[in-house]
PDB file of N, CA and C in Angstrom:
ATOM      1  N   UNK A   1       5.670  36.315 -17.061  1.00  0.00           N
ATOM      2  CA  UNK A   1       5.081  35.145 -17.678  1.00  0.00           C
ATOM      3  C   UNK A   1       3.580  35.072 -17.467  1.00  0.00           C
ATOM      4  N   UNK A   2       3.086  35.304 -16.649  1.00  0.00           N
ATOM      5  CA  UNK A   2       1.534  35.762 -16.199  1.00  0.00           C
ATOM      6  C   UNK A   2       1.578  35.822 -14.678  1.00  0.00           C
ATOM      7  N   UNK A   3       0.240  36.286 -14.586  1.00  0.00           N
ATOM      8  CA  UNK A   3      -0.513  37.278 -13.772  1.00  0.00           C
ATOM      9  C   UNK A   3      -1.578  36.576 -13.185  1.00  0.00           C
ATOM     10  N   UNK A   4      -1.584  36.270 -11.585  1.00  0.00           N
ATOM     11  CA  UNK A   4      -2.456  35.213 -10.836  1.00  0.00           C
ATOM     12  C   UNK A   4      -3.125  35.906  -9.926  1.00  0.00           C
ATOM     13  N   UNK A   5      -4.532  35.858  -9.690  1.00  0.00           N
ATOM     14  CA  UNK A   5      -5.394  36.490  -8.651  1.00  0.00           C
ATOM     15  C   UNK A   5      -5.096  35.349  -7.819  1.00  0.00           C
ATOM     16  N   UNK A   6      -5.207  35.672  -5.992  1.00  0.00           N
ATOM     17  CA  UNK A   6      -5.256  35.161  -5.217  1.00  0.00           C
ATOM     18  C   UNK A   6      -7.222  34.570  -4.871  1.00  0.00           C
ATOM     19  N   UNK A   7      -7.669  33.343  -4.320  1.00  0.00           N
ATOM     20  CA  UNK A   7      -8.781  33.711  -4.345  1.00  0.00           C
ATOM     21  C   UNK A   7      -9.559  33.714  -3.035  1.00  0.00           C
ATOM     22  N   UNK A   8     -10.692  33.612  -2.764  1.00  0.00           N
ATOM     23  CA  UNK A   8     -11.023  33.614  -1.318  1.00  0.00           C
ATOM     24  C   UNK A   8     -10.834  32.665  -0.599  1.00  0.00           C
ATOM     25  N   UNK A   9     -10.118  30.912  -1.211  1.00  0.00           N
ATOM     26  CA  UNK A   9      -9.821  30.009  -0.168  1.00  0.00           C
ATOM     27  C   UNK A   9      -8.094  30.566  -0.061  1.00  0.00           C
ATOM     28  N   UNK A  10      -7.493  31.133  -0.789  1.00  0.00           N
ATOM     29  CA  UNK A  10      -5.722  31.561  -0.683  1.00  0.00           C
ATOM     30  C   UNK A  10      -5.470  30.680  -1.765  1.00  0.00           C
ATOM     31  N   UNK A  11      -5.993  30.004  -3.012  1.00  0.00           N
ATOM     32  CA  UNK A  11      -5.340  29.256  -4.048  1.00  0.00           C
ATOM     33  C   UNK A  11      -4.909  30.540  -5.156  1.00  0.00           C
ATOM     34  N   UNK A  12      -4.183  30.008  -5.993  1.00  0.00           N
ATOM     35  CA  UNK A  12      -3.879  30.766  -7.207  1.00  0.00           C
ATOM     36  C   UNK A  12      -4.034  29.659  -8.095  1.00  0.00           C
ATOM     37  N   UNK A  13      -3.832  30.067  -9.445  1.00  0.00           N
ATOM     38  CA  UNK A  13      -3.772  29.250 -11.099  1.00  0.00           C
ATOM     39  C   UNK A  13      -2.765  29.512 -11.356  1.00  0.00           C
ATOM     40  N   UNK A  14      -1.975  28.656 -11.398  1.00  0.00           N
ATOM     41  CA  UNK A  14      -0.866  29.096 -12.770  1.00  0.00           C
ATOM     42  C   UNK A  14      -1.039  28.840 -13.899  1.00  0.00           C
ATOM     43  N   UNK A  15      -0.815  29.702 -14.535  1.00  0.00           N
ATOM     44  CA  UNK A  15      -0.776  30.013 -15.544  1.00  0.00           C
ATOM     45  C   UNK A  15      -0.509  29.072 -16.927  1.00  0.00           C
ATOM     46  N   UNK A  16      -1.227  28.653 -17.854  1.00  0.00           N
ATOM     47  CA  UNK A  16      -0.784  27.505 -18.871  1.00  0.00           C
ATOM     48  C   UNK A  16       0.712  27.627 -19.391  1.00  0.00           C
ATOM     49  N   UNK A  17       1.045  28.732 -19.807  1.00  0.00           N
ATOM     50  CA  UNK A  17       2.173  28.760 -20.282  1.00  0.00           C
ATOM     51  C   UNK A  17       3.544  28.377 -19.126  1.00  0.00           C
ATOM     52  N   UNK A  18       2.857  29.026 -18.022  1.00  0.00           N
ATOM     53  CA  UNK A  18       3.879  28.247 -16.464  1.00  0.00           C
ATOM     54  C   UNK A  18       3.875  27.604 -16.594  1.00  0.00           C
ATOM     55  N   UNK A  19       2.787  26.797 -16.012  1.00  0.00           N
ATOM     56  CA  UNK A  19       2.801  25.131 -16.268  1.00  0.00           C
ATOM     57  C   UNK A  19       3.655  24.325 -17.689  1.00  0.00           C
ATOM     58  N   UNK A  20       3.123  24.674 -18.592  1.00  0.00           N
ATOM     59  CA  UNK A  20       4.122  24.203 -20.215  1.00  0.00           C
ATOM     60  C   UNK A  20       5.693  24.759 -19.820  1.00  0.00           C
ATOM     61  N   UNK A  21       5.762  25.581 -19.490  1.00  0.00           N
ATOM     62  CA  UNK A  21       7.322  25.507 -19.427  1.00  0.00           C
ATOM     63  C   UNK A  21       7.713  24.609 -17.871  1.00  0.00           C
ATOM     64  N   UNK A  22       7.139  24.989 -16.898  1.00  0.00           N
ATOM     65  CA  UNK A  22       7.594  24.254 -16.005  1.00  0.00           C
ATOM     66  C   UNK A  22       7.773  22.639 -15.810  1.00  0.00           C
ATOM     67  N   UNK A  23       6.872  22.413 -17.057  1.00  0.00           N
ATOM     68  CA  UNK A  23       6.742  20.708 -16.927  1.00  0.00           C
ATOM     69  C   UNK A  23       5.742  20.664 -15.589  1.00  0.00           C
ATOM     70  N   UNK A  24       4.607  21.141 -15.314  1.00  0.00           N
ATOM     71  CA  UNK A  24       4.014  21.101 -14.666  1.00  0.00           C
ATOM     72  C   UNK A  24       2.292  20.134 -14.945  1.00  0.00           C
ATOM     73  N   UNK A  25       2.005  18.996 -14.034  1.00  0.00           N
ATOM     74  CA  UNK A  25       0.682  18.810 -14.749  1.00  0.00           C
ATOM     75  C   UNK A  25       0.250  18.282 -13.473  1.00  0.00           C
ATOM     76  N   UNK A  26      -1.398  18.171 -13.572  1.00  0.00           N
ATOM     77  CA  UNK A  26      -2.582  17.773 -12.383  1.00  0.00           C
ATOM     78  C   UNK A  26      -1.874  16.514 -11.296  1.00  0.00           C
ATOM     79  N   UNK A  27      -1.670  16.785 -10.245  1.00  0.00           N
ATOM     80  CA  UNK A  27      -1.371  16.242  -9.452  1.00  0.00           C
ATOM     81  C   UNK A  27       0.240  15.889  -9.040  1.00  0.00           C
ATOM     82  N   UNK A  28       0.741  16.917  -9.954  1.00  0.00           N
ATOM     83  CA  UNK A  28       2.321  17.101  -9.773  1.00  0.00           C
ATOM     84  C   UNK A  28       2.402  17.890  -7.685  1.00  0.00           C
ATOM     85  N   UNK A  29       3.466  18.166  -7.263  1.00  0.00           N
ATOM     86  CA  UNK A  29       3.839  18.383  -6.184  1.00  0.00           C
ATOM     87  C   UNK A  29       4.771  19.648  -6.284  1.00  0.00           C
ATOM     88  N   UNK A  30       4.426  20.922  -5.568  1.00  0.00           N
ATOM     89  CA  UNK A  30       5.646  21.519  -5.914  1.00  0.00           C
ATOM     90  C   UNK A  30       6.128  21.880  -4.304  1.00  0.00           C
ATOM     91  N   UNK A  31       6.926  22.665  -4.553  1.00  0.00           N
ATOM     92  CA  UNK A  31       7.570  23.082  -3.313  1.00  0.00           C
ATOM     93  C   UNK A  31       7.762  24.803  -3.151  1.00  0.00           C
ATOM     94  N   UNK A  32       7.480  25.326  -2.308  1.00  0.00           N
ATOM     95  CA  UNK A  32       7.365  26.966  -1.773  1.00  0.00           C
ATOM     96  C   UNK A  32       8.495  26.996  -1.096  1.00  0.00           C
ATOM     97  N   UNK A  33       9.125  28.276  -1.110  1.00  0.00           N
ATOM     98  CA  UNK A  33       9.854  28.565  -0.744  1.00  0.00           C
ATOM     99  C   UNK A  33       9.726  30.081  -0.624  1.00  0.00           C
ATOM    100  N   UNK A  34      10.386  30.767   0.359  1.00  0.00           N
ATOM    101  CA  UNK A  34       9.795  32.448   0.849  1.00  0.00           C
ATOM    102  C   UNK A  34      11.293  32.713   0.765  1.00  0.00           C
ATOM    103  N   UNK A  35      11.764  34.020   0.093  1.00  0.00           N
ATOM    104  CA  UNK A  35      13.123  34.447   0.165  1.00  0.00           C
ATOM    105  C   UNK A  35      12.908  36.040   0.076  1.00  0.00           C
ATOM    106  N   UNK A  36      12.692  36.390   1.449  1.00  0.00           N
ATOM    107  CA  UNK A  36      12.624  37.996   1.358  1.00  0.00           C
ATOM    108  C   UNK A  36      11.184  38.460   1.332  1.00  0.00           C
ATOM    109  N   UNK A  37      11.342  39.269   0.127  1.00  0.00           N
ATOM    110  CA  UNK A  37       9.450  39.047  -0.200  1.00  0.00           C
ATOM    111  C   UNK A  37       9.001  38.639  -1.545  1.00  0.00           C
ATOM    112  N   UNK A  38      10.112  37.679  -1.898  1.00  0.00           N
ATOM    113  CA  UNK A  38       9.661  36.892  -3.077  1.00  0.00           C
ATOM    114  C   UNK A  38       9.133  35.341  -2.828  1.00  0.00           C
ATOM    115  N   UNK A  39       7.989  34.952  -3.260  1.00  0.00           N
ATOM    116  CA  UNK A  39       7.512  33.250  -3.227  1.00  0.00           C
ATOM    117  C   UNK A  39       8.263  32.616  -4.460  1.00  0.00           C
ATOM    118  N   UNK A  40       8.663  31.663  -4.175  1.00  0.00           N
ATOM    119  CA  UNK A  40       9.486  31.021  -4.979  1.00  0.00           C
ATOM    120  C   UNK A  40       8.859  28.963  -5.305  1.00  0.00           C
ATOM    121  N   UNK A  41       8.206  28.752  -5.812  1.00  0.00           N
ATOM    122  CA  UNK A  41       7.375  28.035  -6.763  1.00  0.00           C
ATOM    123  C   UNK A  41       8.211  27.129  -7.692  1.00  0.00           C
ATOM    124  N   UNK A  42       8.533  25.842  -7.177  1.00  0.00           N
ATOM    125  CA  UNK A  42       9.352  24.979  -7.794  1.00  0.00           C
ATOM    126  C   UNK A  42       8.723  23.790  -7.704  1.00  0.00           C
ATOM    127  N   UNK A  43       9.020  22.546  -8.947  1.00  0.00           N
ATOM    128  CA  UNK A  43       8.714  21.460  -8.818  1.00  0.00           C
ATOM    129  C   UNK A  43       9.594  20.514  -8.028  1.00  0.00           C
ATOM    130  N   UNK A  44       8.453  19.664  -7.234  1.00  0.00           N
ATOM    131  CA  UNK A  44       9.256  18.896  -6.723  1.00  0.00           C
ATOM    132  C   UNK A  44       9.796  17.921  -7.614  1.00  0.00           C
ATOM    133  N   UNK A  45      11.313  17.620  -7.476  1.00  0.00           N
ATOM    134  CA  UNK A  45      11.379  16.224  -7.908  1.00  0.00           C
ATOM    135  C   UNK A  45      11.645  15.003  -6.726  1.00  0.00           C
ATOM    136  N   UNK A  46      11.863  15.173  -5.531  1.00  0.00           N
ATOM    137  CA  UNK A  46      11.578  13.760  -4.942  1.00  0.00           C
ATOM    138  C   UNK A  46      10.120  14.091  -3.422  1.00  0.00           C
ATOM    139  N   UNK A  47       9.563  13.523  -3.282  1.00  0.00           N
ATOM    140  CA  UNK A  47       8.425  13.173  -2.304  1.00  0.00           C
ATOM    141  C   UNK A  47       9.417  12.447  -1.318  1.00  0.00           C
ATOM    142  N   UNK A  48       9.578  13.607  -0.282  1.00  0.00           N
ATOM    143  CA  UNK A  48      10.159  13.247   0.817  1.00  0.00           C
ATOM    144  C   UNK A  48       9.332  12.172   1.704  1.00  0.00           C
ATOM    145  N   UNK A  49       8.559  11.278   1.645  1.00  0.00           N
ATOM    146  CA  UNK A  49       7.820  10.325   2.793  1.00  0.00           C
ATOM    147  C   UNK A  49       8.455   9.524   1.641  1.00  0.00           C
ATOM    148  N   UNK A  50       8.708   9.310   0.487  1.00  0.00           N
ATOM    149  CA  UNK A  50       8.754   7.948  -0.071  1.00  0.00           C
ATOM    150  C   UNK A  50      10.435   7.622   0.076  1.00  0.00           C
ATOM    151  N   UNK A  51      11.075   9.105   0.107  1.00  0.00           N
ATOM    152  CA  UNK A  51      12.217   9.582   0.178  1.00  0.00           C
ATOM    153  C   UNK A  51      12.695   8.578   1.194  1.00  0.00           C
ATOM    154  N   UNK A  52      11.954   9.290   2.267  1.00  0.00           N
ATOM    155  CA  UNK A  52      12.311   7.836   4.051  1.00  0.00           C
ATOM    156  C   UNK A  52      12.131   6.917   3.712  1.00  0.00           C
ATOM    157  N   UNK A  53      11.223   6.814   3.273  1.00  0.00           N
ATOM    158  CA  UNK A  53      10.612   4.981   2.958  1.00  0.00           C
ATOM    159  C   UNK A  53      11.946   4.324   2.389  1.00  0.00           C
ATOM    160  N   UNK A  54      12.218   4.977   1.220  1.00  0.00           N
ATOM    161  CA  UNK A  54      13.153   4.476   0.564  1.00  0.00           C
ATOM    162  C   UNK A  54      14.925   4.397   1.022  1.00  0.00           C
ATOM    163  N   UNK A  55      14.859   4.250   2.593  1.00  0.00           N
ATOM    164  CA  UNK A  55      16.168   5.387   3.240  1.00  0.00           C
ATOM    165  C   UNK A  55      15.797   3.346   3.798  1.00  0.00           C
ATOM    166  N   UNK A  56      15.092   3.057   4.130  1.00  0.00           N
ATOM    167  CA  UNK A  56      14.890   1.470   4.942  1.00  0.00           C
ATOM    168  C   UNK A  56      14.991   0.328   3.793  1.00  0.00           C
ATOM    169  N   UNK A  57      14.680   0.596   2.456  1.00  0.00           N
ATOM    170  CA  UNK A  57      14.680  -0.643   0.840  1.00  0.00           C
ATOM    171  C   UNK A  57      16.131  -1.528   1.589  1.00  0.00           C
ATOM    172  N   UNK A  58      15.824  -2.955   1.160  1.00  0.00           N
ATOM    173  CA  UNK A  58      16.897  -3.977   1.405  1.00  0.00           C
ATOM    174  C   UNK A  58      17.308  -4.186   2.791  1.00  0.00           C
ATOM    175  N   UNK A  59      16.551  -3.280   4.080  1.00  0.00           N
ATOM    176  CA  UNK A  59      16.689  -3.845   5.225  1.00  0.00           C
ATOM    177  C   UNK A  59      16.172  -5.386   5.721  1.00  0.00           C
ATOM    178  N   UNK A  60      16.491  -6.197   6.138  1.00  0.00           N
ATOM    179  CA  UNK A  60      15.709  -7.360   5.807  1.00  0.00           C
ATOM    180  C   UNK A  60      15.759  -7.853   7.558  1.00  0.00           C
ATOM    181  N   UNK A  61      16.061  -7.466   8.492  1.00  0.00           N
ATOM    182  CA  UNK A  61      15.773  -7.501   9.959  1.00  0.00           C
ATOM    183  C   UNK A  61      14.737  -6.679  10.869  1.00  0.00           C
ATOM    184  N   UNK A  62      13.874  -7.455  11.415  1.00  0.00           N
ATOM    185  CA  UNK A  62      12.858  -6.574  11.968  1.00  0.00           C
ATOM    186  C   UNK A  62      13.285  -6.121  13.515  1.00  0.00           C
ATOM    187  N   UNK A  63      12.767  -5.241  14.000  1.00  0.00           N
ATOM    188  CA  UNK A  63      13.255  -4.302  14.493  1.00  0.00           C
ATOM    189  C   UNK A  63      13.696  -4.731  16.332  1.00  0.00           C
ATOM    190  N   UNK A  64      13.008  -5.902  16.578  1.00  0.00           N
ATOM    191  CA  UNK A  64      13.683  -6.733  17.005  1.00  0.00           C
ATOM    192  C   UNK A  64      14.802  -7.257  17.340  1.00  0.00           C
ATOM    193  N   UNK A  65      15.139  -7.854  16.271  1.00  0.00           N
ATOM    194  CA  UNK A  65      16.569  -8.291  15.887  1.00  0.00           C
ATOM    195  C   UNK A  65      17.749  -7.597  15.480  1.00  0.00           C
ATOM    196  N   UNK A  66      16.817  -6.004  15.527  1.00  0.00           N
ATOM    197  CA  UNK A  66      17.853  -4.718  15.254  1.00  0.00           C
ATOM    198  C   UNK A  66      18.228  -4.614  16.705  1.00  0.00           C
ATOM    199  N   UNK A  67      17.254  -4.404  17.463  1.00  0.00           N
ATOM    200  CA  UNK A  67      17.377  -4.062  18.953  1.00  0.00           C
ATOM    201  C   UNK A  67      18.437  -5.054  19.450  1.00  0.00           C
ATOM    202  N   UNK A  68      18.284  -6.224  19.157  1.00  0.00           N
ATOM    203  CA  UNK A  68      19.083  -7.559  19.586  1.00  0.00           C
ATOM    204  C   UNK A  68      20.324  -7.654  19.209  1.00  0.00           C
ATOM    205  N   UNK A  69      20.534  -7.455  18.182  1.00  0.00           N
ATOM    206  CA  UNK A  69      22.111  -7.341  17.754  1.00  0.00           C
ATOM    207  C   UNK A  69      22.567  -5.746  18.264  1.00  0.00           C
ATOM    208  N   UNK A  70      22.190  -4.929  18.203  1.00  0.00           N
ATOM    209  CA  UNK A  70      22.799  -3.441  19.128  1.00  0.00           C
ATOM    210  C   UNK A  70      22.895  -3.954  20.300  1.00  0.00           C
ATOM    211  N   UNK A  71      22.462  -4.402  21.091  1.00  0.00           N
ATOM    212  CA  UNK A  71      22.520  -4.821  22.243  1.00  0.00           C
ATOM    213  C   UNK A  71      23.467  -5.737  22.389  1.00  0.00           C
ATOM    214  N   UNK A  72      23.678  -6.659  22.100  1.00  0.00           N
ATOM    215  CA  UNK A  72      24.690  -7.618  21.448  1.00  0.00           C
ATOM    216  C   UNK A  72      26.120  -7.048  21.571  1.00  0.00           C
ATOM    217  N   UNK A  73      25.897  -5.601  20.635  1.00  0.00           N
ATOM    218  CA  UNK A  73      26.910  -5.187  20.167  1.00  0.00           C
ATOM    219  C   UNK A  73      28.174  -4.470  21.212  1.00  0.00           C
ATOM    220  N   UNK A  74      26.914  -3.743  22.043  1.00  0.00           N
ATOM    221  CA  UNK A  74      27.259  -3.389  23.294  1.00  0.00           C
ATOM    222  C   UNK A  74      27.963  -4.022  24.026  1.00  0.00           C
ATOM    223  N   UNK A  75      27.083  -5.155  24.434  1.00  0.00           N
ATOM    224  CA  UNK A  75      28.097  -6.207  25.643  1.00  0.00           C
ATOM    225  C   UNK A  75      28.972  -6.061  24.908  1.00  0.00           C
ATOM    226  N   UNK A  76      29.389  -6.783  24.006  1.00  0.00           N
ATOM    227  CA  UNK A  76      31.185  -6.934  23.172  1.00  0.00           C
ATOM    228  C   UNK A  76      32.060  -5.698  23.725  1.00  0.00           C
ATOM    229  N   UNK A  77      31.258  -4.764  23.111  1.00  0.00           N
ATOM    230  CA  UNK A  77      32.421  -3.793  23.999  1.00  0.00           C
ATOM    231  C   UNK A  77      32.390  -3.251  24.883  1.00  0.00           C
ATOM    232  N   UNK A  78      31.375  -3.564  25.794  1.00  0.00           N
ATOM    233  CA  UNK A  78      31.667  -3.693  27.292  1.00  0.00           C
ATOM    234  C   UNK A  78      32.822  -4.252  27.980  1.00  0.00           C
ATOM    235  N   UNK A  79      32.691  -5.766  27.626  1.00  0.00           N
ATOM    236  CA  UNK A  79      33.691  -6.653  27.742  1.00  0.00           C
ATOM    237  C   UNK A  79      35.068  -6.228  27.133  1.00  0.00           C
ATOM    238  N   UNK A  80      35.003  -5.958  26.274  1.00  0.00           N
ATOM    239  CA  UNK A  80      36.162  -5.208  25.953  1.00  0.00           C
ATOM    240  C   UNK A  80      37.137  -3.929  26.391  1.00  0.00           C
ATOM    241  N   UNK A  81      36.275  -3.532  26.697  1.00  0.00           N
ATOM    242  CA  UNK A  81      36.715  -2.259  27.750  1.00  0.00           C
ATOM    243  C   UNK A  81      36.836  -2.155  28.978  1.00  0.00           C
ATOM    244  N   UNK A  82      36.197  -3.220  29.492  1.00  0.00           N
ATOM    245  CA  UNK A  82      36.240  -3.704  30.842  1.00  0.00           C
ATOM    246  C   UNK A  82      34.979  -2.503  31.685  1.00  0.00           C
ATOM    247  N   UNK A  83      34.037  -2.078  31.361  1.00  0.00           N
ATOM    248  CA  UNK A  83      32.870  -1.304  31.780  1.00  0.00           C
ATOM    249  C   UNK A  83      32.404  -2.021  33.010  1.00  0.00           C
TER     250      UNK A  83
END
């Protein structure tokens, strides 16, 4: 598909027609991957930090009251078990 010089900072170009097929454009994200001695050059589709971020959406207790109810939770079955 084309042919990329490496340059003196270690960037390459890909190539327009890469990019057009890849669905690739300015400020997209991709992801590397090394398999052997092939580089392997994929788009990302999710941004793992927003990924986490989005792992906490609809928590609505601060971390506090997280600590407080685990703790909470504990005694109960302390007591329960007779610890």
């Amino acid at each position: 598909m084309g042919i990329s010089k490496i340059t003196r900072n270690y960037q390459i170009t890909l190539p327009k027609d890469v990019r057009r097929v890849a669905g690739l454009k300015e400020g997209d994200e991709v992801t590397i991957l090394i398999e052997g001695d092939k580089i392997i050059i994929t788009k990302s589709d999710i941004n793992p930090i927003m990924a986490a971020a989005g792992a906490w959406k609809g928590i609505k207790e601060t971390g506090e009251e997280y600590q407080k109810r685990v703790r909470s939770e504990w005694k109960k079955r302390e007591k329960r078990l007779n610890w």
